[in-house]
C-alpha atoms as a PDB file:
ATOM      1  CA  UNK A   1     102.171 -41.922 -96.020  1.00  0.00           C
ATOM      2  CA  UNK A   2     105.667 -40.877 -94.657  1.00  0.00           C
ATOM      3  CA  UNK A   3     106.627 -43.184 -91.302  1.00  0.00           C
ATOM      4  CA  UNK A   4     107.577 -40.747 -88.531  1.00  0.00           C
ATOM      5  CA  UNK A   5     111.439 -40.188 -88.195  1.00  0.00           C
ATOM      6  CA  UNK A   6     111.381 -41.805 -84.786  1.00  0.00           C
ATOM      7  CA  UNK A   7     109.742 -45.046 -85.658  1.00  0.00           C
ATOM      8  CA  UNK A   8     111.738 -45.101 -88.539  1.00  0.00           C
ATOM      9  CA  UNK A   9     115.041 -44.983 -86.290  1.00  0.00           C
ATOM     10  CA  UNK A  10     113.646 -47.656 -83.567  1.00  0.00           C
ATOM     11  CA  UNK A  11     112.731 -50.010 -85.910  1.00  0.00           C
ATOM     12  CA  UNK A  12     115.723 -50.302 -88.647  1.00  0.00           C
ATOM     13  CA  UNK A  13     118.132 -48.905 -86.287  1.00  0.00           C
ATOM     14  CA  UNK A  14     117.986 -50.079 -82.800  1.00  0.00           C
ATOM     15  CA  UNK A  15     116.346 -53.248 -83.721  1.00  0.00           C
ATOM     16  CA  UNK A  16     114.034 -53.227 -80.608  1.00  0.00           C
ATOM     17  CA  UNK A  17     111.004 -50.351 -79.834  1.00  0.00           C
ATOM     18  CA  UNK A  18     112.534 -50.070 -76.110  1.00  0.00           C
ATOM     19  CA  UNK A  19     114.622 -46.692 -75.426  1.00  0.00           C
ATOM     20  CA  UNK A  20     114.486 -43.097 -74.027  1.00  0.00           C
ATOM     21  CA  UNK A  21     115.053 -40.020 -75.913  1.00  0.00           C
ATOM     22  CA  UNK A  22     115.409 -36.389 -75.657  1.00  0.00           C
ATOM     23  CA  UNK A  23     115.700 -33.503 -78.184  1.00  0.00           C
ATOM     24  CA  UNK A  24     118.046 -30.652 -78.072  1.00  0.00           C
ATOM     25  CA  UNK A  25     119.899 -28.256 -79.957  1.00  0.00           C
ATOM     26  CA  UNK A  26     118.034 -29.434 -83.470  1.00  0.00           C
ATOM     27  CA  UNK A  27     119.344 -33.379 -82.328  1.00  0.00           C
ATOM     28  CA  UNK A  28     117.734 -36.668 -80.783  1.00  0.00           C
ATOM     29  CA  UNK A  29     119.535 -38.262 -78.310  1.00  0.00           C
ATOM     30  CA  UNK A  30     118.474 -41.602 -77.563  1.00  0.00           C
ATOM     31  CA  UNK A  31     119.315 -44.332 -75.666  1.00  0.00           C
ATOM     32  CA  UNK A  32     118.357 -47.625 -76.700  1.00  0.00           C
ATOM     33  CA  UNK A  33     117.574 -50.212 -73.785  1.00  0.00           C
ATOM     34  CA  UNK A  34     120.819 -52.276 -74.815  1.00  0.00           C
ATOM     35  CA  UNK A  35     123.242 -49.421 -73.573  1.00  0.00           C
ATOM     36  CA  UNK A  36     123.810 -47.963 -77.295  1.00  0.00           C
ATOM     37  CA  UNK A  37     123.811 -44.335 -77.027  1.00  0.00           C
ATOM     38  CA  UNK A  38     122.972 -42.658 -80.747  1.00  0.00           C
ATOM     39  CA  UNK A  39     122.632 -38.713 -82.022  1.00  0.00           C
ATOM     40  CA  UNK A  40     120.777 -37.930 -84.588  1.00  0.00           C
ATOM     41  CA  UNK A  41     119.475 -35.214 -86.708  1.00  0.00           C
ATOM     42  CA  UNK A  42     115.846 -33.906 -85.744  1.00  0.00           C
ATOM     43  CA  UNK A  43     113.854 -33.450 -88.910  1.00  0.00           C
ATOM     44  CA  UNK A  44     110.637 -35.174 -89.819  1.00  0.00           C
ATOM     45  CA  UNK A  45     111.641 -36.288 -93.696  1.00  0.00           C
ATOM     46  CA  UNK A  46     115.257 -38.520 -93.098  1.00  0.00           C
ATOM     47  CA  UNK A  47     116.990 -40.299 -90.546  1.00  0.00           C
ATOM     48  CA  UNK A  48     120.624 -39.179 -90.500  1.00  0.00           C
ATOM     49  CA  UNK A  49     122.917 -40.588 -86.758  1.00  0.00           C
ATOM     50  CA  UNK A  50     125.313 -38.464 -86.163  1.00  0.00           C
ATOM     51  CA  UNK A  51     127.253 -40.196 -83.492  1.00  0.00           C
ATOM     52  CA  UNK A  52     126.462 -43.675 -81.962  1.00  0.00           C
ATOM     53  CA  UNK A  53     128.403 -45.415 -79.205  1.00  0.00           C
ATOM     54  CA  UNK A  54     127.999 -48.414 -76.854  1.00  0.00           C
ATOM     55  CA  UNK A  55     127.338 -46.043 -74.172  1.00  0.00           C
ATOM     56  CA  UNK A  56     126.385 -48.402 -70.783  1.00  0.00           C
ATOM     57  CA  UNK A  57     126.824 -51.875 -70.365  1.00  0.00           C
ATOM     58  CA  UNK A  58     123.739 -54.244 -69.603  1.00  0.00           C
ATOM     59  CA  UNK A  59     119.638 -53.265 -70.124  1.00  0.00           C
ATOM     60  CA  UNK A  60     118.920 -49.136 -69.349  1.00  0.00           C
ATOM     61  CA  UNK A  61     115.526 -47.907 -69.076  1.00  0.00           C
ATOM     62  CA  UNK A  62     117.067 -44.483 -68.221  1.00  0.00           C
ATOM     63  CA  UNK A  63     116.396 -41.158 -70.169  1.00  0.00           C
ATOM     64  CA  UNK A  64     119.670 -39.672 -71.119  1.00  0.00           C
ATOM     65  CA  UNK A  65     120.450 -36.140 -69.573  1.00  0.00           C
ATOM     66  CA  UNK A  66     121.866 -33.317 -71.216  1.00  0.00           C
ATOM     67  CA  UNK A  67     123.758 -30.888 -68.650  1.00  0.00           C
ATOM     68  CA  UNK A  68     126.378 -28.090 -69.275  1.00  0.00           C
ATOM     69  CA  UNK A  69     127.436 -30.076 -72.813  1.00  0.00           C
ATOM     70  CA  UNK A  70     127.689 -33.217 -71.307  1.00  0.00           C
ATOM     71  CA  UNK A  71     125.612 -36.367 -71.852  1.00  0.00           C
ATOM     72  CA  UNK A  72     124.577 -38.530 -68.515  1.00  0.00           C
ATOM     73  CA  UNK A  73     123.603 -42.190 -69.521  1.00  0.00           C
ATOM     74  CA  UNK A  74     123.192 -44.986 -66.357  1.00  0.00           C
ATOM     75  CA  UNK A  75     122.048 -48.256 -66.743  1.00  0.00           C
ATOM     76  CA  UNK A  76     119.634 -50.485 -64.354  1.00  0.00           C
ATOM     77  CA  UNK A  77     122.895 -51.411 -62.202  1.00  0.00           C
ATOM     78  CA  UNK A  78     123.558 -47.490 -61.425  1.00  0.00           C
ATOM     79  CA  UNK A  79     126.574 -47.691 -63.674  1.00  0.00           C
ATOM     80  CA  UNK A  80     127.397 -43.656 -64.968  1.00  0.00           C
ATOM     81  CA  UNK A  81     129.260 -42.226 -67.598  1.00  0.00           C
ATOM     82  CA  UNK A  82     129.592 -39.207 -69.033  1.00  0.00           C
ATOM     83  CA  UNK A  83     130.228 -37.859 -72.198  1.00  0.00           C
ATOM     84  CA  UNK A  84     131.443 -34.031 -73.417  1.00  0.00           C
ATOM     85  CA  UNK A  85     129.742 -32.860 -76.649  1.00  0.00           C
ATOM     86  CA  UNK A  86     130.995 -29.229 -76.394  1.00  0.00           C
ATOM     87  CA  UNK A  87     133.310 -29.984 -79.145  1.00  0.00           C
ATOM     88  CA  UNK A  88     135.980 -28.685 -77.422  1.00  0.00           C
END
């Protein structure tokens, strides 16, 4: 039996089974509870990141937000950033 893509990336990835995540545009994006922000390919048979940053300092319970090509991560201190995916 096949583990699920997800608990695949939580476990050997993140190291921890504490994060938020979101799907768009074919992609997860996920934000682990240590700040690290990753994108990854949606399908069911591989894991594949496509990007992964130290997005926030300090713990986040936060879901990230997707607006107008831009990703929103905040931690538990209200610190924001912001990062453009357009590609432009």
């Amino acid at each position: 039996m096949k583990r699920s893509m997800i608990a695949t990336f939580f476990s050997a990835r993140l190291r921890h089974l504490h994060g938020s995540l979101m799907v768009a545009d074919g992609r997860l994006i996920i934000l682990g509870e240590d700040g690290v922000l990753v994108i990854a390919d949606a399908t069911p048979d591989v894991y594949k990141e496509v990007a992964r940053i130290q997005a926030v300092p300090k713990k986040t319970w936060v879901t990230p937000v997707l607006a107008n090509g831009r990703i929103y991560c905040r931690n538990n201190n209200g610190d924001v950033v912001c990062f453009d995916v357009t590609g432009k």
